[in-house]
PDB file of N, CA and C in Angstrom:
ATOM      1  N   UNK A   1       9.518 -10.833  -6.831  1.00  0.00           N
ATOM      2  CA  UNK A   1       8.297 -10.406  -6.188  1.00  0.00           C
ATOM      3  C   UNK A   1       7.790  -9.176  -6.936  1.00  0.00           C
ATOM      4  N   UNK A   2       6.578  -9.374  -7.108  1.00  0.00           N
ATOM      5  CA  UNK A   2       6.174  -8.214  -7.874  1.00  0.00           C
ATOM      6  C   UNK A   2       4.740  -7.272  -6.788  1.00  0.00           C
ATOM      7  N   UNK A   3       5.515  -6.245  -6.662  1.00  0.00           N
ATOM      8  CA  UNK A   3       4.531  -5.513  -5.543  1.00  0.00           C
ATOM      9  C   UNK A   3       3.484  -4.491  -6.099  1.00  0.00           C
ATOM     10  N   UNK A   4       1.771  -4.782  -6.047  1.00  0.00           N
ATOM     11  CA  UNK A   4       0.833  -3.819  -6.958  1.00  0.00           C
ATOM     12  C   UNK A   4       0.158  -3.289  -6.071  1.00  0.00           C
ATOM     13  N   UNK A   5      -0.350  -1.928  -6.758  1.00  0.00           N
ATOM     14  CA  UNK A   5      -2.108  -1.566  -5.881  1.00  0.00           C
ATOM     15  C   UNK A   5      -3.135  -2.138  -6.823  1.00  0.00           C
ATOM     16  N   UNK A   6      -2.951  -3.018  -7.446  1.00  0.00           N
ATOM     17  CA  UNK A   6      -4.081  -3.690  -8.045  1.00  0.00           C
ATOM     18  C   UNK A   6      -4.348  -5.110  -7.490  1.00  0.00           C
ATOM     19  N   UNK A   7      -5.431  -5.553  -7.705  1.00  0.00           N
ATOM     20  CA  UNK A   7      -5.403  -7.179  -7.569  1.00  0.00           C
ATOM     21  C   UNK A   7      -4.226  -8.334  -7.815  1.00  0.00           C
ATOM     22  N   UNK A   8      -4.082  -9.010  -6.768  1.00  0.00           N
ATOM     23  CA  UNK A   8      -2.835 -10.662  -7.493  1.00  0.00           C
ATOM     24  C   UNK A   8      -3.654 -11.116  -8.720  1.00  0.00           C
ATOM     25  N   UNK A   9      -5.001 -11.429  -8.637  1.00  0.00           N
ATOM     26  CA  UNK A   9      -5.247 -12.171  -9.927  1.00  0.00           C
ATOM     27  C   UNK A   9      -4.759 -11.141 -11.496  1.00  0.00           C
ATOM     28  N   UNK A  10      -4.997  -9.816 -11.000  1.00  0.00           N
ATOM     29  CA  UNK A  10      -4.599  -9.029 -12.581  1.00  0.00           C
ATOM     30  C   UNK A  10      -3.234  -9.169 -12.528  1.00  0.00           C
ATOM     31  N   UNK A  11      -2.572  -8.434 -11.954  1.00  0.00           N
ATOM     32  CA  UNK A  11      -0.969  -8.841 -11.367  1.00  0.00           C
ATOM     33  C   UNK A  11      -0.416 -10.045 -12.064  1.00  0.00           C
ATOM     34  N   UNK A  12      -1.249 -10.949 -11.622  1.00  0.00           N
ATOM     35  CA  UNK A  12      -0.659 -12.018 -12.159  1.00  0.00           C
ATOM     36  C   UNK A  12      -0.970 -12.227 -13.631  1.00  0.00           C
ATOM     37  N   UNK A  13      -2.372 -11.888 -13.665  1.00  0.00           N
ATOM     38  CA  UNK A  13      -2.562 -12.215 -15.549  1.00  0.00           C
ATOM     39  C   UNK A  13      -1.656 -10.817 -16.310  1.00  0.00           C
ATOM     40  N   UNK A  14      -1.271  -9.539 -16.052  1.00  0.00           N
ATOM     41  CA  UNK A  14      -0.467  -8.984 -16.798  1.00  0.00           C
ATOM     42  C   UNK A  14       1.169  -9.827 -16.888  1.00  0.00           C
ATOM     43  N   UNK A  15       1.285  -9.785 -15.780  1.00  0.00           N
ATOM     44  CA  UNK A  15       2.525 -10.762 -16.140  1.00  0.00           C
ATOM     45  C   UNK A  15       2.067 -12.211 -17.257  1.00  0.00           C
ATOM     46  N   UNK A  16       1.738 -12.859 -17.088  1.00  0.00           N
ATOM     47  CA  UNK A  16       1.614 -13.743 -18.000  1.00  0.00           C
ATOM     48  C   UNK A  16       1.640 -13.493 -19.232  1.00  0.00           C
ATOM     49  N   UNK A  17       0.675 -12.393 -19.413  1.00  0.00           N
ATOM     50  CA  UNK A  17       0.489 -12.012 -20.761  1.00  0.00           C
ATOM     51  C   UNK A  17       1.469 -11.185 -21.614  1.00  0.00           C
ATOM     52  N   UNK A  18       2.868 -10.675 -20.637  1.00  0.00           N
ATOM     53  CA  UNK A  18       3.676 -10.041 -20.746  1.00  0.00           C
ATOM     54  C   UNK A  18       4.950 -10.958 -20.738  1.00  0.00           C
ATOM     55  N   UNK A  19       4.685 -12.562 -20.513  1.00  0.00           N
ATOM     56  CA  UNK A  19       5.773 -13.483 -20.681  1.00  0.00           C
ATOM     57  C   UNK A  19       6.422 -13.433 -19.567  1.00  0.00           C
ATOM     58  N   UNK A  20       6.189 -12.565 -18.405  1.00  0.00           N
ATOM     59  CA  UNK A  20       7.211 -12.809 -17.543  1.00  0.00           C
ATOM     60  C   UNK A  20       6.795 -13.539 -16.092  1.00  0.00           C
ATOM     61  N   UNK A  21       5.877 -14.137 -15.815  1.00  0.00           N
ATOM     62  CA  UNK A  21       5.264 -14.974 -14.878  1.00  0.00           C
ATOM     63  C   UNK A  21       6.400 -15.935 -14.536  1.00  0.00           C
ATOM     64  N   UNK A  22       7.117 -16.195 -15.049  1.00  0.00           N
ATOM     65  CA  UNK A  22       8.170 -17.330 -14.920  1.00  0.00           C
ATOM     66  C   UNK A  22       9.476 -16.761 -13.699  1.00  0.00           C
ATOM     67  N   UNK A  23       9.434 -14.943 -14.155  1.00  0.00           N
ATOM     68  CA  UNK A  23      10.265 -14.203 -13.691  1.00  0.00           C
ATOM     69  C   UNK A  23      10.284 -14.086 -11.820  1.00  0.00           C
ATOM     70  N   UNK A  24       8.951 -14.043 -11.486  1.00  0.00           N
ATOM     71  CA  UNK A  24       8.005 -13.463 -10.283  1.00  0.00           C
ATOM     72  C   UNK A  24       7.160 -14.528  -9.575  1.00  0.00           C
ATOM     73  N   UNK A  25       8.077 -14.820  -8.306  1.00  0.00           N
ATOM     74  CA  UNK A  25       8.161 -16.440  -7.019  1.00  0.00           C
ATOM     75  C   UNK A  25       6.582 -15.680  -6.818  1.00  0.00           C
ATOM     76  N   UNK A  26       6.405 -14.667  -6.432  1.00  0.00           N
ATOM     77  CA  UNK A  26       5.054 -14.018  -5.743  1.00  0.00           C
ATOM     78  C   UNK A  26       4.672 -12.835  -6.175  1.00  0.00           C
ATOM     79  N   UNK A  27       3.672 -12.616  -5.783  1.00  0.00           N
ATOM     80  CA  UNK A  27       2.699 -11.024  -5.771  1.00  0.00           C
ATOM     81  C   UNK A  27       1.844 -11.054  -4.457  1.00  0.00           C
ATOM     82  N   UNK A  28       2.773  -9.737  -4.318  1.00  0.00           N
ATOM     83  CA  UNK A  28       1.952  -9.110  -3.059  1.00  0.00           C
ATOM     84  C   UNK A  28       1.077  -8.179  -3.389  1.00  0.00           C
ATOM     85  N   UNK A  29      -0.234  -7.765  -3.609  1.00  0.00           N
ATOM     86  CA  UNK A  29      -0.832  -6.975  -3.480  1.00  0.00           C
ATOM     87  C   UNK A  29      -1.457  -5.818  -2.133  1.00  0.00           C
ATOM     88  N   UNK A  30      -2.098  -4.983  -2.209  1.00  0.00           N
ATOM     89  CA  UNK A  30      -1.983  -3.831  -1.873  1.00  0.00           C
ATOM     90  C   UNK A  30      -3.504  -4.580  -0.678  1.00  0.00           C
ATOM     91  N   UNK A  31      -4.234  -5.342  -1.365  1.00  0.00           N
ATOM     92  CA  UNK A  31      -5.297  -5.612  -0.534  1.00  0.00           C
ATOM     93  C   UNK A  31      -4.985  -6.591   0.498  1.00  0.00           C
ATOM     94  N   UNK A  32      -3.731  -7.048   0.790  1.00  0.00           N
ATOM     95  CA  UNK A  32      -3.471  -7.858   1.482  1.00  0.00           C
ATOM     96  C   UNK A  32      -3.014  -6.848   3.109  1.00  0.00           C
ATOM     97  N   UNK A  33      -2.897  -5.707   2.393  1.00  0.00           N
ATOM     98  CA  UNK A  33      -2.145  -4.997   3.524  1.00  0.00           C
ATOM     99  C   UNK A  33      -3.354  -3.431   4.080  1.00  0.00           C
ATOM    100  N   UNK A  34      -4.507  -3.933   3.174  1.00  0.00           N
ATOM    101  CA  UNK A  34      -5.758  -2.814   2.573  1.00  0.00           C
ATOM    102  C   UNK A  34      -5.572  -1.309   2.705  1.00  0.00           C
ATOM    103  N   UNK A  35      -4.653  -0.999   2.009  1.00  0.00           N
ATOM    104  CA  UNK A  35      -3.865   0.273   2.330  1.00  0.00           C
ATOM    105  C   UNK A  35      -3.430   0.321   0.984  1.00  0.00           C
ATOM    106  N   UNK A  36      -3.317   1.741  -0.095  1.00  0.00           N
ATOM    107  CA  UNK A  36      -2.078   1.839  -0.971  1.00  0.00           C
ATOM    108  C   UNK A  36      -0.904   2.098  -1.199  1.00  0.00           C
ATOM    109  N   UNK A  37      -0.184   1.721  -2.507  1.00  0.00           N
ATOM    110  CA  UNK A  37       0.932   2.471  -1.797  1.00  0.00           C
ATOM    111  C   UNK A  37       0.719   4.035  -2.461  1.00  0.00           C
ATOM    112  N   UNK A  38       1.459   4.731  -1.790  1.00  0.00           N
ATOM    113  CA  UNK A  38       2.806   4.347  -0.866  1.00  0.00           C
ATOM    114  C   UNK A  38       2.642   4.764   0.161  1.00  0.00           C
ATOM    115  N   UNK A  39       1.653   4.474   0.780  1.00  0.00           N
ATOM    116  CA  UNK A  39       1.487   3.860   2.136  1.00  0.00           C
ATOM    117  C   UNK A  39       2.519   3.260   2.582  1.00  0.00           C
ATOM    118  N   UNK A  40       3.466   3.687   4.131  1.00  0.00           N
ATOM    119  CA  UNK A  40       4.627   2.688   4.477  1.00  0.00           C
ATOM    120  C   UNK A  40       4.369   1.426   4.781  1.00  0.00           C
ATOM    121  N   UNK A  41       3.204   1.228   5.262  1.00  0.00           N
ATOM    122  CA  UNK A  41       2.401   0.045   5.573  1.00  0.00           C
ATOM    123  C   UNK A  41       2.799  -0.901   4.424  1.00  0.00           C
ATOM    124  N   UNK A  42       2.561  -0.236   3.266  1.00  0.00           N
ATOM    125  CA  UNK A  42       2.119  -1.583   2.220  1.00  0.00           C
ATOM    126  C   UNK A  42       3.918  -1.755   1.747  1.00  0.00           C
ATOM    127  N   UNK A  43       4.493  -0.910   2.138  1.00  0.00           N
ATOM    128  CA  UNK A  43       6.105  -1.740   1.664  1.00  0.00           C
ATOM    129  C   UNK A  43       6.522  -2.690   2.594  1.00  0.00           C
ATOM    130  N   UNK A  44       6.285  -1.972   3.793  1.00  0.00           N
ATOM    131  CA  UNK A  44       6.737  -3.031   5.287  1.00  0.00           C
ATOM    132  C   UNK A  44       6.185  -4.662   5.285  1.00  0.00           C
ATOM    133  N   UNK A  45       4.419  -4.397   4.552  1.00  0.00           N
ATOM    134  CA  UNK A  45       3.712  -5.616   3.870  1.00  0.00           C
ATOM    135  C   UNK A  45       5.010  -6.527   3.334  1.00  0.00           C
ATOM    136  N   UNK A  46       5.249  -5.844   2.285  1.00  0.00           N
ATOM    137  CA  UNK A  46       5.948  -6.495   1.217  1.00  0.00           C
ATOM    138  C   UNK A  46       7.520  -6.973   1.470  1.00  0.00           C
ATOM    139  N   UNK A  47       8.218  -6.312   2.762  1.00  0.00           N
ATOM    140  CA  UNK A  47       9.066  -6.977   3.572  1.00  0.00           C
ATOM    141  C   UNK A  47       9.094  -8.038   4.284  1.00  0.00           C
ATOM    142  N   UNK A  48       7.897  -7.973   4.977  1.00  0.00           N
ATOM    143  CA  UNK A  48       7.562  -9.126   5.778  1.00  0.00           C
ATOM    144  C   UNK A  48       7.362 -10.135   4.753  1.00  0.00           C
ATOM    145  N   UNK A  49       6.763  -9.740   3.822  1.00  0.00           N
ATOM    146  CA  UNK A  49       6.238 -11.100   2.640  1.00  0.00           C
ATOM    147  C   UNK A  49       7.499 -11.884   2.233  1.00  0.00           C
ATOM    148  N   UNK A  50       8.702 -10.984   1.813  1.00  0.00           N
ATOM    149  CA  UNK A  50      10.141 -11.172   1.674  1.00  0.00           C
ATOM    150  C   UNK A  50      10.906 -12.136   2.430  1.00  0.00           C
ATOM    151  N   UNK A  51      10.385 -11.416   3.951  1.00  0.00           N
ATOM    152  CA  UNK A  51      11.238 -12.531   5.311  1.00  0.00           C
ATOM    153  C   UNK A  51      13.252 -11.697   5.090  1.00  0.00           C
ATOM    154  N   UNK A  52      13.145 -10.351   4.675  1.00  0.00           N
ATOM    155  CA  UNK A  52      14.418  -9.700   4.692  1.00  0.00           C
ATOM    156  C   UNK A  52      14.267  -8.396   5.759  1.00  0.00           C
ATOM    157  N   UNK A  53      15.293  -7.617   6.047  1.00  0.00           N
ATOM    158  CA  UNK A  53      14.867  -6.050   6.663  1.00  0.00           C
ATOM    159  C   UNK A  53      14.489  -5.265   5.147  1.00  0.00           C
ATOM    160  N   UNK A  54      14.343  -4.263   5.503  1.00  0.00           N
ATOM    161  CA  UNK A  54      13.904  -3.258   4.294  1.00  0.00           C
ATOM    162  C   UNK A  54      15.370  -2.751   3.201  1.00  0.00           C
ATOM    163  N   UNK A  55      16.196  -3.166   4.371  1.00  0.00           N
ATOM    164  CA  UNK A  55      17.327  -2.719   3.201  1.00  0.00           C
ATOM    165  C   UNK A  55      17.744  -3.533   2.261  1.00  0.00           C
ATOM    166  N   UNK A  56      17.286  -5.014   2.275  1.00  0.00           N
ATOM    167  CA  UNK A  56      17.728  -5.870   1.451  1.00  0.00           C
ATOM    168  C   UNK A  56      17.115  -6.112   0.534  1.00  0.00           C
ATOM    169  N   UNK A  57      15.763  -4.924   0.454  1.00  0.00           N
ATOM    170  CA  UNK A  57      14.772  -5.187  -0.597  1.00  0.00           C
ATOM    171  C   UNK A  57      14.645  -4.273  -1.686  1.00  0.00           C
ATOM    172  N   UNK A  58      15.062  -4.614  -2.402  1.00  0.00           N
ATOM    173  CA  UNK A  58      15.024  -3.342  -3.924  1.00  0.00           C
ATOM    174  C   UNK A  58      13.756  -2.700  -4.525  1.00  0.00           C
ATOM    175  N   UNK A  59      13.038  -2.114  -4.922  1.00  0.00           N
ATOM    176  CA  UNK A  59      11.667  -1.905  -5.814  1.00  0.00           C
ATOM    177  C   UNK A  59      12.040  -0.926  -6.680  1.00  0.00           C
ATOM    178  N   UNK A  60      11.453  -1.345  -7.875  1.00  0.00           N
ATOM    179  CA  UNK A  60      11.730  -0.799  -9.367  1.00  0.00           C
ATOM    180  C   UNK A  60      10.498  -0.842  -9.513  1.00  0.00           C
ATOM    181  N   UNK A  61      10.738   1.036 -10.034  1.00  0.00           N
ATOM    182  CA  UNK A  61       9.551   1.772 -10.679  1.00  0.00           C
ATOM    183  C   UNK A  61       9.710   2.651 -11.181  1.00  0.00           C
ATOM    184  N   UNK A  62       8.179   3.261 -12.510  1.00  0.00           N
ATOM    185  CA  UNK A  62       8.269   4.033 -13.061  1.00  0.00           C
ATOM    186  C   UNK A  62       7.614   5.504 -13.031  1.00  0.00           C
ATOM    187  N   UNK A  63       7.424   5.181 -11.193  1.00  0.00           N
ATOM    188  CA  UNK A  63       6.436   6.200 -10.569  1.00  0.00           C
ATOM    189  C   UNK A  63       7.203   6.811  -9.358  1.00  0.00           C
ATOM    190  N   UNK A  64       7.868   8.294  -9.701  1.00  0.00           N
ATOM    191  CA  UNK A  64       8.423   9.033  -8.375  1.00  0.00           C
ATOM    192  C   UNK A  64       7.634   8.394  -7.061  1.00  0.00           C
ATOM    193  N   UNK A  65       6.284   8.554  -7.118  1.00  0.00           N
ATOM    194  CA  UNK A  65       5.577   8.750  -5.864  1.00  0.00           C
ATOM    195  C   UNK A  65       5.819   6.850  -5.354  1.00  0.00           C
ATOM    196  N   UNK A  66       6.097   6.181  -5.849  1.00  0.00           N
ATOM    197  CA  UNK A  66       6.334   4.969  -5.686  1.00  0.00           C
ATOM    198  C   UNK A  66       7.787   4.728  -4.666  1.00  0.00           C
ATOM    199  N   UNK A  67       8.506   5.292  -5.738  1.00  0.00           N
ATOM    200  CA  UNK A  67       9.958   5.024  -5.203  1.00  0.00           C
ATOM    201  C   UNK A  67       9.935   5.854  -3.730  1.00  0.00           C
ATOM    202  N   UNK A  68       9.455   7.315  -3.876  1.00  0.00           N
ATOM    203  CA  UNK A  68       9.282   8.354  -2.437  1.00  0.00           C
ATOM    204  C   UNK A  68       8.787   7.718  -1.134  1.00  0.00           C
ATOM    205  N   UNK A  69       7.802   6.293  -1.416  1.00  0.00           N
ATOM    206  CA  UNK A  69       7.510   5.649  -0.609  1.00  0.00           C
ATOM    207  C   UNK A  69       7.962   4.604  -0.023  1.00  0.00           C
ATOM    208  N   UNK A  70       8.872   4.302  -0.945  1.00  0.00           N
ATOM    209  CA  UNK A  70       9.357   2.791  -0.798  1.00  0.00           C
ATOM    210  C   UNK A  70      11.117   3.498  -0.042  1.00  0.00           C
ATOM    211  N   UNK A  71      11.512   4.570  -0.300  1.00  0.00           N
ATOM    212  CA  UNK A  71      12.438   5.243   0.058  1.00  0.00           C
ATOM    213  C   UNK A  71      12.645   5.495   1.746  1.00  0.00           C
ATOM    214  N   UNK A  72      10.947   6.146   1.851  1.00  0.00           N
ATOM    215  CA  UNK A  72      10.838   6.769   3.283  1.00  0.00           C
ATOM    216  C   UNK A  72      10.864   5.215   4.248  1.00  0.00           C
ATOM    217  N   UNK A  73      10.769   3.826   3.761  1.00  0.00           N
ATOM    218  CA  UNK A  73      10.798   2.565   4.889  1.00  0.00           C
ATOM    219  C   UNK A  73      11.827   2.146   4.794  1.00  0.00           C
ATOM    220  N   UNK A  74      13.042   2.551   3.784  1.00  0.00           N
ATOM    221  CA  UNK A  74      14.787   1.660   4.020  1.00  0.00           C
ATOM    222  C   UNK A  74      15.048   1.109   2.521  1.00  0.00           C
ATOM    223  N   UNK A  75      13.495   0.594   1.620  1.00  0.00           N
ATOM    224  CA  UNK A  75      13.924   0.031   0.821  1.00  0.00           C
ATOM    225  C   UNK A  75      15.266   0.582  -0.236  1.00  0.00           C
ATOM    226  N   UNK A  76      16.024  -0.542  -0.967  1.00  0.00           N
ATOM    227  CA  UNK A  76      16.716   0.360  -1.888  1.00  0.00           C
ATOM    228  C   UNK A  76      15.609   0.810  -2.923  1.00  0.00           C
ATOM    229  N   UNK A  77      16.138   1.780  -3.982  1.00  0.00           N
ATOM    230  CA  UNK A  77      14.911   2.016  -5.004  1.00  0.00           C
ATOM    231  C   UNK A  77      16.062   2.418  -6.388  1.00  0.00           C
ATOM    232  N   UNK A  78      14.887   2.157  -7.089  1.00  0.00           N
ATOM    233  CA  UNK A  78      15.923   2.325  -8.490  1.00  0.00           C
ATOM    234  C   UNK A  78      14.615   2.690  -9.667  1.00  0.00           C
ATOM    235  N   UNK A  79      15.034   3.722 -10.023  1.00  0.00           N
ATOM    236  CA  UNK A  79      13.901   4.753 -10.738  1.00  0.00           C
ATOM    237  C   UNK A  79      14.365   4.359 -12.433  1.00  0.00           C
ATOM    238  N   UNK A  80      13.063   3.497 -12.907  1.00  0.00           N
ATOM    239  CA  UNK A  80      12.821   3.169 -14.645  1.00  0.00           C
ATOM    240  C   UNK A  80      12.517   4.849 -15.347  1.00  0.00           C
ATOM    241  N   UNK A  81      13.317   5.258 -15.827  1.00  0.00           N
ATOM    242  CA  UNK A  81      13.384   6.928 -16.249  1.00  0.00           C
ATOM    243  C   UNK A  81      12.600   6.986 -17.371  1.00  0.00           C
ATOM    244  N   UNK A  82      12.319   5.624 -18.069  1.00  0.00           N
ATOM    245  CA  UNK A  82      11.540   5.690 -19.245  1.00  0.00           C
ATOM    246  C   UNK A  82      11.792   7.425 -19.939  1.00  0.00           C
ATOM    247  N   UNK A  83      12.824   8.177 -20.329  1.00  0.00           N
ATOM    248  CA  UNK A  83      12.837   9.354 -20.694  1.00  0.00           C
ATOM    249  C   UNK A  83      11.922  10.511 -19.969  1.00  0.00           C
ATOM    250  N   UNK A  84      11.725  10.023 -18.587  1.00  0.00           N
ATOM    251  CA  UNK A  84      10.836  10.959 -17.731  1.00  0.00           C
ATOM    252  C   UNK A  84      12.280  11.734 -16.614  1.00  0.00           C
ATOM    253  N   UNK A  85      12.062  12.819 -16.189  1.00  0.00           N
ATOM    254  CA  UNK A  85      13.005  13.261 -15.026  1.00  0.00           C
ATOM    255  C   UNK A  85      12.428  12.947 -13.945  1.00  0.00           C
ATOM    256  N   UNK A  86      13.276  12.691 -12.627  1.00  0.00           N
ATOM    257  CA  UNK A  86      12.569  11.765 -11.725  1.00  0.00           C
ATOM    258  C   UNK A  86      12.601  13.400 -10.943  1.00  0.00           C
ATOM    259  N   UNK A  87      11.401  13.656  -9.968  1.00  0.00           N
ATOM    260  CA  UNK A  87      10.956  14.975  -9.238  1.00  0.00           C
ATOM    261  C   UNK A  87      11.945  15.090  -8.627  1.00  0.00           C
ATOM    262  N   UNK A  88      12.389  16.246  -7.890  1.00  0.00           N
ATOM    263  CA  UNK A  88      12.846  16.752  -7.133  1.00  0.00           C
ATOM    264  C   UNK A  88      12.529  17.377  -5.965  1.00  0.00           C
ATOM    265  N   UNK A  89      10.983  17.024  -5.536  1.00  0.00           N
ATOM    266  CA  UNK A  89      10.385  17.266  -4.889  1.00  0.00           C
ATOM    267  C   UNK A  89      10.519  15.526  -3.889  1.00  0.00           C
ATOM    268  N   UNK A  90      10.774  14.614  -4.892  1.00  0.00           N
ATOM    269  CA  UNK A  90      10.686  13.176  -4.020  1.00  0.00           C
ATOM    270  C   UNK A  90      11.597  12.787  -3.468  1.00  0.00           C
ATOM    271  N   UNK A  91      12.127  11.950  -2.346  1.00  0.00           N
ATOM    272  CA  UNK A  91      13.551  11.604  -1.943  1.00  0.00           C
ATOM    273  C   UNK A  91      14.021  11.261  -3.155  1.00  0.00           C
ATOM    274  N   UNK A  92      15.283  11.051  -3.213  1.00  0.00           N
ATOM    275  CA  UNK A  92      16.181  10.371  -4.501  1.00  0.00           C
ATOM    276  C   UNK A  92      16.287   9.115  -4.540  1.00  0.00           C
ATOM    277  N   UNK A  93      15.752   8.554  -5.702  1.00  0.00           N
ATOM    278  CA  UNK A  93      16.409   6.920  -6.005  1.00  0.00           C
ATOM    279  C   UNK A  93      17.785   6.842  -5.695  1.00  0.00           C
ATOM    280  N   UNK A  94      17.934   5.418  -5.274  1.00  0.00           N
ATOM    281  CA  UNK A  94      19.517   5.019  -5.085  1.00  0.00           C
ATOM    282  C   UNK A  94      19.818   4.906  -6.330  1.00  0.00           C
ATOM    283  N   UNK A  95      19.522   4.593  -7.057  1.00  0.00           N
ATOM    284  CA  UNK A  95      19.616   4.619  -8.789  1.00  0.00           C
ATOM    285  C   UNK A  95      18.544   4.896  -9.980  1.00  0.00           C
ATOM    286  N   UNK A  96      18.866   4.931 -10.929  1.00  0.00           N
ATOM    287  CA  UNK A  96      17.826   5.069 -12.203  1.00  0.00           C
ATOM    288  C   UNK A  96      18.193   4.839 -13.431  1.00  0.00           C
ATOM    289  N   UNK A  97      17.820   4.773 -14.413  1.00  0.00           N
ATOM    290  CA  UNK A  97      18.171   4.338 -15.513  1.00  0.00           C
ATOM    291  C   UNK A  97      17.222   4.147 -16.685  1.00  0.00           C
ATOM    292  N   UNK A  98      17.572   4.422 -17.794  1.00  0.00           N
ATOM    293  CA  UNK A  98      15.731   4.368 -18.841  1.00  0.00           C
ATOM    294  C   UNK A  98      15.774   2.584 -19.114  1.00  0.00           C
ATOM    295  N   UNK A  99      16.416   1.735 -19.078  1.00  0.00           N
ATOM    296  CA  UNK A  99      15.554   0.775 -18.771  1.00  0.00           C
ATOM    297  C   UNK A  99      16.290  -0.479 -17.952  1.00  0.00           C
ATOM    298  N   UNK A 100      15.185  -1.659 -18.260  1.00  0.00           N
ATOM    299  CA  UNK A 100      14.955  -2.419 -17.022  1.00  0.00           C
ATOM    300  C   UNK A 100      16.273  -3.625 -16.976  1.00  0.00           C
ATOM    301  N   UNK A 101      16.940  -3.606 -17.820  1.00  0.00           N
ATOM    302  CA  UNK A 101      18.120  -4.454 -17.646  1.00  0.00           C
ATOM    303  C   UNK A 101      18.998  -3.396 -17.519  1.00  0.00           C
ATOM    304  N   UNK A 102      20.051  -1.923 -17.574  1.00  0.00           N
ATOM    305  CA  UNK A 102      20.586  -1.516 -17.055  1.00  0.00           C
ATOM    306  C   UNK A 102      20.424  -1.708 -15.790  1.00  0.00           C
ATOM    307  N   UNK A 103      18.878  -1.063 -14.807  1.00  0.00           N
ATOM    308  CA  UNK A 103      18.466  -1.468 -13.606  1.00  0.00           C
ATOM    309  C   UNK A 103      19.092  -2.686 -12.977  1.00  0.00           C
ATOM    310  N   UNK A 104      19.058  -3.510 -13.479  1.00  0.00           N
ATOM    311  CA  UNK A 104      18.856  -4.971 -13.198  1.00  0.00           C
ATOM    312  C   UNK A 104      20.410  -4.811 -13.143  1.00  0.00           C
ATOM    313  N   UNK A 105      21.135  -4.714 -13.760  1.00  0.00           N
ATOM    314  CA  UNK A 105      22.825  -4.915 -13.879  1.00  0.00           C
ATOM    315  C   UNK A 105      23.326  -3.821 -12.751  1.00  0.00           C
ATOM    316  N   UNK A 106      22.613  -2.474 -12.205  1.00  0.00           N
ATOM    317  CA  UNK A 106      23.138  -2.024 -11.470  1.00  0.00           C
ATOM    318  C   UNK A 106      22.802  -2.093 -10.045  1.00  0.00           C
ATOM    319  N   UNK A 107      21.427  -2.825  -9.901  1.00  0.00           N
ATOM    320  CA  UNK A 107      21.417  -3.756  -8.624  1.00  0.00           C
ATOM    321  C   UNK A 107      22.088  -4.932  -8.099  1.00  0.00           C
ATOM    322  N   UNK A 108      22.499  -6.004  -9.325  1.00  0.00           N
ATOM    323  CA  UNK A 108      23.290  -6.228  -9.203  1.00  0.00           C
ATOM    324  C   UNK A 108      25.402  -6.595  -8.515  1.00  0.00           C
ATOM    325  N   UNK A 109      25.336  -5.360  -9.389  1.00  0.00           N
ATOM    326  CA  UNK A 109      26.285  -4.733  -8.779  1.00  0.00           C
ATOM    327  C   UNK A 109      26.468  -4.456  -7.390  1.00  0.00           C
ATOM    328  N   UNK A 110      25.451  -4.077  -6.627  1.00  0.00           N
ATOM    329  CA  UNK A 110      25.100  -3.689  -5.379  1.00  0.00           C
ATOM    330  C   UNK A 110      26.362  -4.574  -4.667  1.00  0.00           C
TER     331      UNK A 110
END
């Protein structure tokens, strides 16, 4: 599931164009829930879209203010460090890592 504040149709054409459309059952967008994130609204959206509680739902990103949101509703979160320090002003990722298959191997793990 790939969760945006942009449109499903762009959503969906960046993925494509990025090869990974194959990767991503759905896209939930932000207008479905007409709120941004990180709005708690629009993660709870994206739970319900799931059909899990919030804890069974992971979101990977490369935006503190993303994860801070997705943090404050239960989700797990796991911070793409891309060589950035994640704030200390935001709750803490359950994890992080500079990229997206470490991520992936330490959710996993979970």
């Amino acid at each position: 599931m790939a969760l945006s504040n942009g449109a499903k149709s762009s959503t969906k054409a960046l993925l494509e164009r990025a090869e990974l459309s194959h990767l991503v059952e759905e896209v939930v967008s932000v207008d479905e829930a007409r709120l941004a994130k990180p709005r708690a609204e629009v993660y709870l959206h994206a739970v319900d879209q799931a059909g899990v509680e919030p804890a069974e739902l992971a979101l990977v990103a490369a935006h503190p203010w993303d994860i801070n949101g997705a943090a404050a509703v239960g989700l797990v979160t796991a911070y793409l460090t891309a060589d950035r320090p994640y704030s200390r002003a935001m709750r803490a990722p359950d994890m992080e890592a500079s990229t997206l298959p470490e991520l992936a191997r330490r959710l996993i793990a979970l």
